[in-house]
N, C-alpha and C. Protein backbone atom coordinates (compact mmCIF):
# COMPACT_ATOMS: atom_id res chain seq x y z
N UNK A 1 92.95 -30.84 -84.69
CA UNK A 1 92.92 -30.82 -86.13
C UNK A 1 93.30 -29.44 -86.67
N UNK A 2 92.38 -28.59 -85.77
CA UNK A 2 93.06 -26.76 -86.59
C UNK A 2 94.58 -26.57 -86.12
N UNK A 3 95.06 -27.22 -85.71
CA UNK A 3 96.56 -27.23 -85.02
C UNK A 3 97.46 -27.57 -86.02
N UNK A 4 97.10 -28.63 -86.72
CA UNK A 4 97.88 -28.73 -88.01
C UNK A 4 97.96 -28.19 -89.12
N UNK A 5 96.72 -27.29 -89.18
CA UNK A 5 96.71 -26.51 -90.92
C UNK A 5 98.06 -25.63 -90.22
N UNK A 6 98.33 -25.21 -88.95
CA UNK A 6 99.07 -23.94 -88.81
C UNK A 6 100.72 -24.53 -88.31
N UNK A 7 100.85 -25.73 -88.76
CA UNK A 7 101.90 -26.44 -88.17
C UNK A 7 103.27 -26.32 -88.79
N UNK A 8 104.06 -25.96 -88.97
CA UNK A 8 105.60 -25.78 -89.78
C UNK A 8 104.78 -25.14 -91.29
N UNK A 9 104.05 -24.05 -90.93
CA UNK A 9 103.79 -23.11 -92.15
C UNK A 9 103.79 -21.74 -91.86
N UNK A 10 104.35 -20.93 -93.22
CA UNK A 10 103.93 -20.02 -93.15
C UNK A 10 103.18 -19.00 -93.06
N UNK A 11 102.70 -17.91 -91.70
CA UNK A 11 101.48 -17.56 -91.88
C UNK A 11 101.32 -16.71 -92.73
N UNK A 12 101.99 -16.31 -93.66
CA UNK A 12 101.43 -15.62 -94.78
C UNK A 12 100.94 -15.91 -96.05
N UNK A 13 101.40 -17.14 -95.90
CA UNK A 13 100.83 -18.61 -96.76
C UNK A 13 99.35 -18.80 -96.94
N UNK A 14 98.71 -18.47 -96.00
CA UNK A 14 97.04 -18.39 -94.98
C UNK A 14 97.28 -17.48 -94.62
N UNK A 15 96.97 -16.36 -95.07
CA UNK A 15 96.90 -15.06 -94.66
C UNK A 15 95.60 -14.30 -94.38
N UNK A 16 94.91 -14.84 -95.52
CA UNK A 16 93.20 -14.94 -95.35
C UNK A 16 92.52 -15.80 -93.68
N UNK A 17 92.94 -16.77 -93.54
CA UNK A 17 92.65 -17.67 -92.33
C UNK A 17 93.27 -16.88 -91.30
N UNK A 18 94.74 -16.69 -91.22
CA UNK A 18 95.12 -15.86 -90.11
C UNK A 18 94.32 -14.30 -89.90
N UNK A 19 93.85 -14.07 -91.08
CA UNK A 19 92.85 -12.72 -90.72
C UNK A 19 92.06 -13.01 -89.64
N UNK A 20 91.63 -13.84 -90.19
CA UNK A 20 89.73 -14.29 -89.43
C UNK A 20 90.29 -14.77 -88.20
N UNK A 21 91.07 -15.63 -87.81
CA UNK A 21 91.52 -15.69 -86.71
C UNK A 21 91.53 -14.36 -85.91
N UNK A 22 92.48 -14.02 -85.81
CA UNK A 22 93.05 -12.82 -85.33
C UNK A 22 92.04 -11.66 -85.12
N UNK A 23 91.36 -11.68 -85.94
CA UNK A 23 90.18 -10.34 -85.69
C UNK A 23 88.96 -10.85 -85.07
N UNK A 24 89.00 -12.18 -84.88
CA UNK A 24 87.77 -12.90 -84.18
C UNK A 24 88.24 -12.41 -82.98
N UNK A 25 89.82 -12.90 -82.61
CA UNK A 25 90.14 -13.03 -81.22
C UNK A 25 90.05 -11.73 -80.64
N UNK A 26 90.02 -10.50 -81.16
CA UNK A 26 90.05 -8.93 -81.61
C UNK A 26 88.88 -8.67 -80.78
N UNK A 27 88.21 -9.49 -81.54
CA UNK A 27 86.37 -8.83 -80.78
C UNK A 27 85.87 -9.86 -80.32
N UNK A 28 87.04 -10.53 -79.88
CA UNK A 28 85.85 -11.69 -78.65
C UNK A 28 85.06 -10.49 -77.45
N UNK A 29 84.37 -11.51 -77.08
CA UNK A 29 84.01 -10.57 -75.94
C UNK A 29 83.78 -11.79 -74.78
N UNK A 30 85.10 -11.15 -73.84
CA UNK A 30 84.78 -12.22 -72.63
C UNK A 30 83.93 -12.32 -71.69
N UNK A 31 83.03 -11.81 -71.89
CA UNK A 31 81.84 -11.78 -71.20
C UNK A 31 80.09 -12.12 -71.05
N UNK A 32 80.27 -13.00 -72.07
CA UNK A 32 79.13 -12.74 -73.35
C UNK A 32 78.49 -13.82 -72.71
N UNK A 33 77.35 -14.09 -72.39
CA UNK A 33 76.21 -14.44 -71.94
C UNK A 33 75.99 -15.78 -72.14
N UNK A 34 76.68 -16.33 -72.85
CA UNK A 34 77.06 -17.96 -72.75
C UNK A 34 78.98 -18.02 -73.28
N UNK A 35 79.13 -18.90 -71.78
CA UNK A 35 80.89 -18.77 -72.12
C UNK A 35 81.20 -19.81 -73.81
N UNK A 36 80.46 -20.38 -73.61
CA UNK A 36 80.69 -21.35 -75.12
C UNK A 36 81.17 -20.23 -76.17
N UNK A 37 80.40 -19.16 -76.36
CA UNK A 37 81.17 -17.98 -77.60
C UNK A 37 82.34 -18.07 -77.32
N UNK A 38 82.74 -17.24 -75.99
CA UNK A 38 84.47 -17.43 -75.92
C UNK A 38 84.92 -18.22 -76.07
N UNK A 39 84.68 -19.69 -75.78
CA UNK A 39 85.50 -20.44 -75.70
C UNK A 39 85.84 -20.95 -77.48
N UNK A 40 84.71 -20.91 -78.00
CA UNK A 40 85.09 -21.38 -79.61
C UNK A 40 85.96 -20.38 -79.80
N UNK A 41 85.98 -19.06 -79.69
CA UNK A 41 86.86 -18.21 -80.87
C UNK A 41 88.77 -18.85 -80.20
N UNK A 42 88.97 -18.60 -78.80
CA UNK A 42 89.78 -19.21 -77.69
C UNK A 42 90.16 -20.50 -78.05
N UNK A 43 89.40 -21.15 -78.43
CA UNK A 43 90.25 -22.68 -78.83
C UNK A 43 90.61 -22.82 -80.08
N UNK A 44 90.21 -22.08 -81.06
CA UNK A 44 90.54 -22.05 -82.37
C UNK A 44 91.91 -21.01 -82.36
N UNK A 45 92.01 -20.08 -81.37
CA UNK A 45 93.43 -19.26 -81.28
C UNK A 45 94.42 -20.11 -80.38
N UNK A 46 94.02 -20.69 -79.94
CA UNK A 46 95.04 -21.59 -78.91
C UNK A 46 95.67 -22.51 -80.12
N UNK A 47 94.59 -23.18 -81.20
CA UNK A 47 95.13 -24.07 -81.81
C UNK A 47 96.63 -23.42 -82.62
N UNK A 48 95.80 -21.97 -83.50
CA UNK A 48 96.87 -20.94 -84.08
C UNK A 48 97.80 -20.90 -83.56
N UNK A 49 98.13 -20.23 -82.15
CA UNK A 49 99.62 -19.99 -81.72
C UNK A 49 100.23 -21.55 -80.95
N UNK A 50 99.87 -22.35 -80.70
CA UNK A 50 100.32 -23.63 -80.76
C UNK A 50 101.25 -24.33 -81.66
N UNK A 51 100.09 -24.05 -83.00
CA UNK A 51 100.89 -24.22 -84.38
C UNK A 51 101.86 -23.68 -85.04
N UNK A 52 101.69 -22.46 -84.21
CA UNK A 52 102.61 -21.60 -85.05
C UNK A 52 104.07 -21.31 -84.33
N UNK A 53 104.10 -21.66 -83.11
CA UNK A 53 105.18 -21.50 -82.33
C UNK A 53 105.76 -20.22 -82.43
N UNK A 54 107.05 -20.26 -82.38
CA UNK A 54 108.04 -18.72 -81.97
C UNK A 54 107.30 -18.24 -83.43
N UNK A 55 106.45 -18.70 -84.88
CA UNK A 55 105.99 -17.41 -85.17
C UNK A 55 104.83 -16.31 -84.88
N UNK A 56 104.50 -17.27 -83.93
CA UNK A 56 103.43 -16.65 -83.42
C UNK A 56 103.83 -15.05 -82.71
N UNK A 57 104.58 -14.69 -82.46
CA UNK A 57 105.41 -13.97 -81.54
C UNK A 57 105.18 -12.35 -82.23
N UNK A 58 104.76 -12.19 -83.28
CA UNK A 58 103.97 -11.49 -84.02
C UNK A 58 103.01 -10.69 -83.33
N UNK A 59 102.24 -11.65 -83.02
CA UNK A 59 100.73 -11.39 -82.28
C UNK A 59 100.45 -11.56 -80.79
N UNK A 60 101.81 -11.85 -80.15
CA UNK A 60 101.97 -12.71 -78.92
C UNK A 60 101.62 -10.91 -77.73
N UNK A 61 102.39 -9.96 -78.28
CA UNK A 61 101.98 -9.07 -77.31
C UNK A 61 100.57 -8.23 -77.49
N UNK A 62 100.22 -8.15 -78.28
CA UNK A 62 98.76 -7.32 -78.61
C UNK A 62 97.99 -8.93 -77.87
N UNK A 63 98.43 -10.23 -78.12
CA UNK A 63 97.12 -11.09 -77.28
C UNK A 63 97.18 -11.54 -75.77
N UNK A 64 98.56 -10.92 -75.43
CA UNK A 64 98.69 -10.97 -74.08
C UNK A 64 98.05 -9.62 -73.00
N UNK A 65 98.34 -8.48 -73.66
CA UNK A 65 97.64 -7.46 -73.49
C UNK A 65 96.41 -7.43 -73.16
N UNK A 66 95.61 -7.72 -74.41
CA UNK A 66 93.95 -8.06 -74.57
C UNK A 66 93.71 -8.90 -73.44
N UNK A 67 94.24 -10.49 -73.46
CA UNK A 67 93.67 -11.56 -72.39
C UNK A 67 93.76 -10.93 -70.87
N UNK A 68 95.07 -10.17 -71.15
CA UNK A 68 95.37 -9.50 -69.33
C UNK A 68 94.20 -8.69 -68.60
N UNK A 69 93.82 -7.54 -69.94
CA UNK A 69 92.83 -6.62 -69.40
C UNK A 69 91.24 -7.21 -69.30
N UNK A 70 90.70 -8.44 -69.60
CA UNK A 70 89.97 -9.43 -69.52
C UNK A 70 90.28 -10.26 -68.53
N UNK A 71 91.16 -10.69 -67.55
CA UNK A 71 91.40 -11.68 -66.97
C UNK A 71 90.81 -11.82 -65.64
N UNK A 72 89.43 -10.66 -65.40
CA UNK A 72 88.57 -10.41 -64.24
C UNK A 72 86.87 -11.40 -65.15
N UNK A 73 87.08 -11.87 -66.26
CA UNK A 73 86.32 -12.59 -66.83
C UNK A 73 85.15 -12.90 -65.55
N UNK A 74 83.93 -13.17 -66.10
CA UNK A 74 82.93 -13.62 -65.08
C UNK A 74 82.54 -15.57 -65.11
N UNK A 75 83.37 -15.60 -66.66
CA UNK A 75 83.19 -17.30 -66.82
C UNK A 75 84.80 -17.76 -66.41
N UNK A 76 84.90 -18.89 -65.84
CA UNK A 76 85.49 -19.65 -65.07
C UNK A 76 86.61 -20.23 -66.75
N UNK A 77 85.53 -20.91 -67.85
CA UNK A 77 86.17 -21.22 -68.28
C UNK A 77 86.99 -20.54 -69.34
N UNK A 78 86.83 -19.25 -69.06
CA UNK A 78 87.09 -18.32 -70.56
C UNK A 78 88.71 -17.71 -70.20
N UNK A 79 88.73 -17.69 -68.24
CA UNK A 79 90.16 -17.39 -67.70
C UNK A 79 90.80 -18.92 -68.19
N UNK A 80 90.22 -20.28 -68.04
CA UNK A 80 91.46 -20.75 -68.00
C UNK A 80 91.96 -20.50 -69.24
N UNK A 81 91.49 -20.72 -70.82
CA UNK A 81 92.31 -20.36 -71.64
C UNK A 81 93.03 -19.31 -71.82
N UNK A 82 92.77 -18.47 -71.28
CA UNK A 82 93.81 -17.33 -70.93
C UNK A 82 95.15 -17.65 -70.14
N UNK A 83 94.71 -18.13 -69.19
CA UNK A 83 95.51 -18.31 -68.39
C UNK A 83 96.72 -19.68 -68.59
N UNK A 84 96.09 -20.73 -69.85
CA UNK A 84 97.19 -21.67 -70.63
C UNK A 84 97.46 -20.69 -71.97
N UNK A 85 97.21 -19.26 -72.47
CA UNK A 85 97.75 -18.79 -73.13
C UNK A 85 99.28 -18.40 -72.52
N UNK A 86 99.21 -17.84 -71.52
CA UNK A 86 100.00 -16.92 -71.01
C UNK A 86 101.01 -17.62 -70.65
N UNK A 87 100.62 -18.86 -69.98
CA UNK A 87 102.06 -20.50 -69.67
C UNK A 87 102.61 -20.80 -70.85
N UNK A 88 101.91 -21.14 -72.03
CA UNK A 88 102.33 -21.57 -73.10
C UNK A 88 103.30 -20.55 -73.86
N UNK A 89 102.87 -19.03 -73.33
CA UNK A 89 103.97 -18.28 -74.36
C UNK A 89 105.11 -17.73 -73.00
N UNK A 90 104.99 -18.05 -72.24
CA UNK A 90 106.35 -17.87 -71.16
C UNK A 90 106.90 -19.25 -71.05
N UNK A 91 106.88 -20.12 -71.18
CA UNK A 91 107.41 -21.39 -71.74
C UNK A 91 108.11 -21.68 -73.38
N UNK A 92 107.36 -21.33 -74.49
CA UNK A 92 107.92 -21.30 -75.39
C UNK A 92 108.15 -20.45 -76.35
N UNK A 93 108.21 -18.91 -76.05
CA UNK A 93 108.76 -17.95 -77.43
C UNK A 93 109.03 -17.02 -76.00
């Protein structure tokens, strides 16, 4: 469903929403004492650059960066979304 607010639009259109996004994903913390935190802020950014395709490409190296230096994560499930970030943007942008 959050996949479509960001679907053939502009993100400056939602510029307010792309904030909060983006600065959530900023200060996730992959480590945090129940993986469920990560994973909400993580699936709500997966939905973002999904939606947003090649415009995502913006934000694509500051979130590849971040997920990389995290990718020793201690939760199982917090790498895989990382790790379908990183397929999804070497596949499409």
């Amino acid at each position: 469903m959050a996949q479509y607010m960001f679907y053939h639009r502009d993100p400056r259109r939602i510029q307010p929403l792309v904030d909060c996004i983006v600065g959530a994903f900023r200060s996730l913390d992959y480590n945090a004492e129940m993986a469920f935190d990560a994973i909400k802020v993580a699936t709500l950014y997966r939905a973002f650059y999904e939606g947003l395709g090649r415009k995502f490409m913006v934000w694509a190296d500051e979130a590849v960066e971040q997920s990389w230096a995290e990718i020793s994560s201690e939760h199982d499930d917090v790498r895989l979304h990382d790790l379908d970030m990183h397929r999804y943007l070497l596949r499409n942008c």
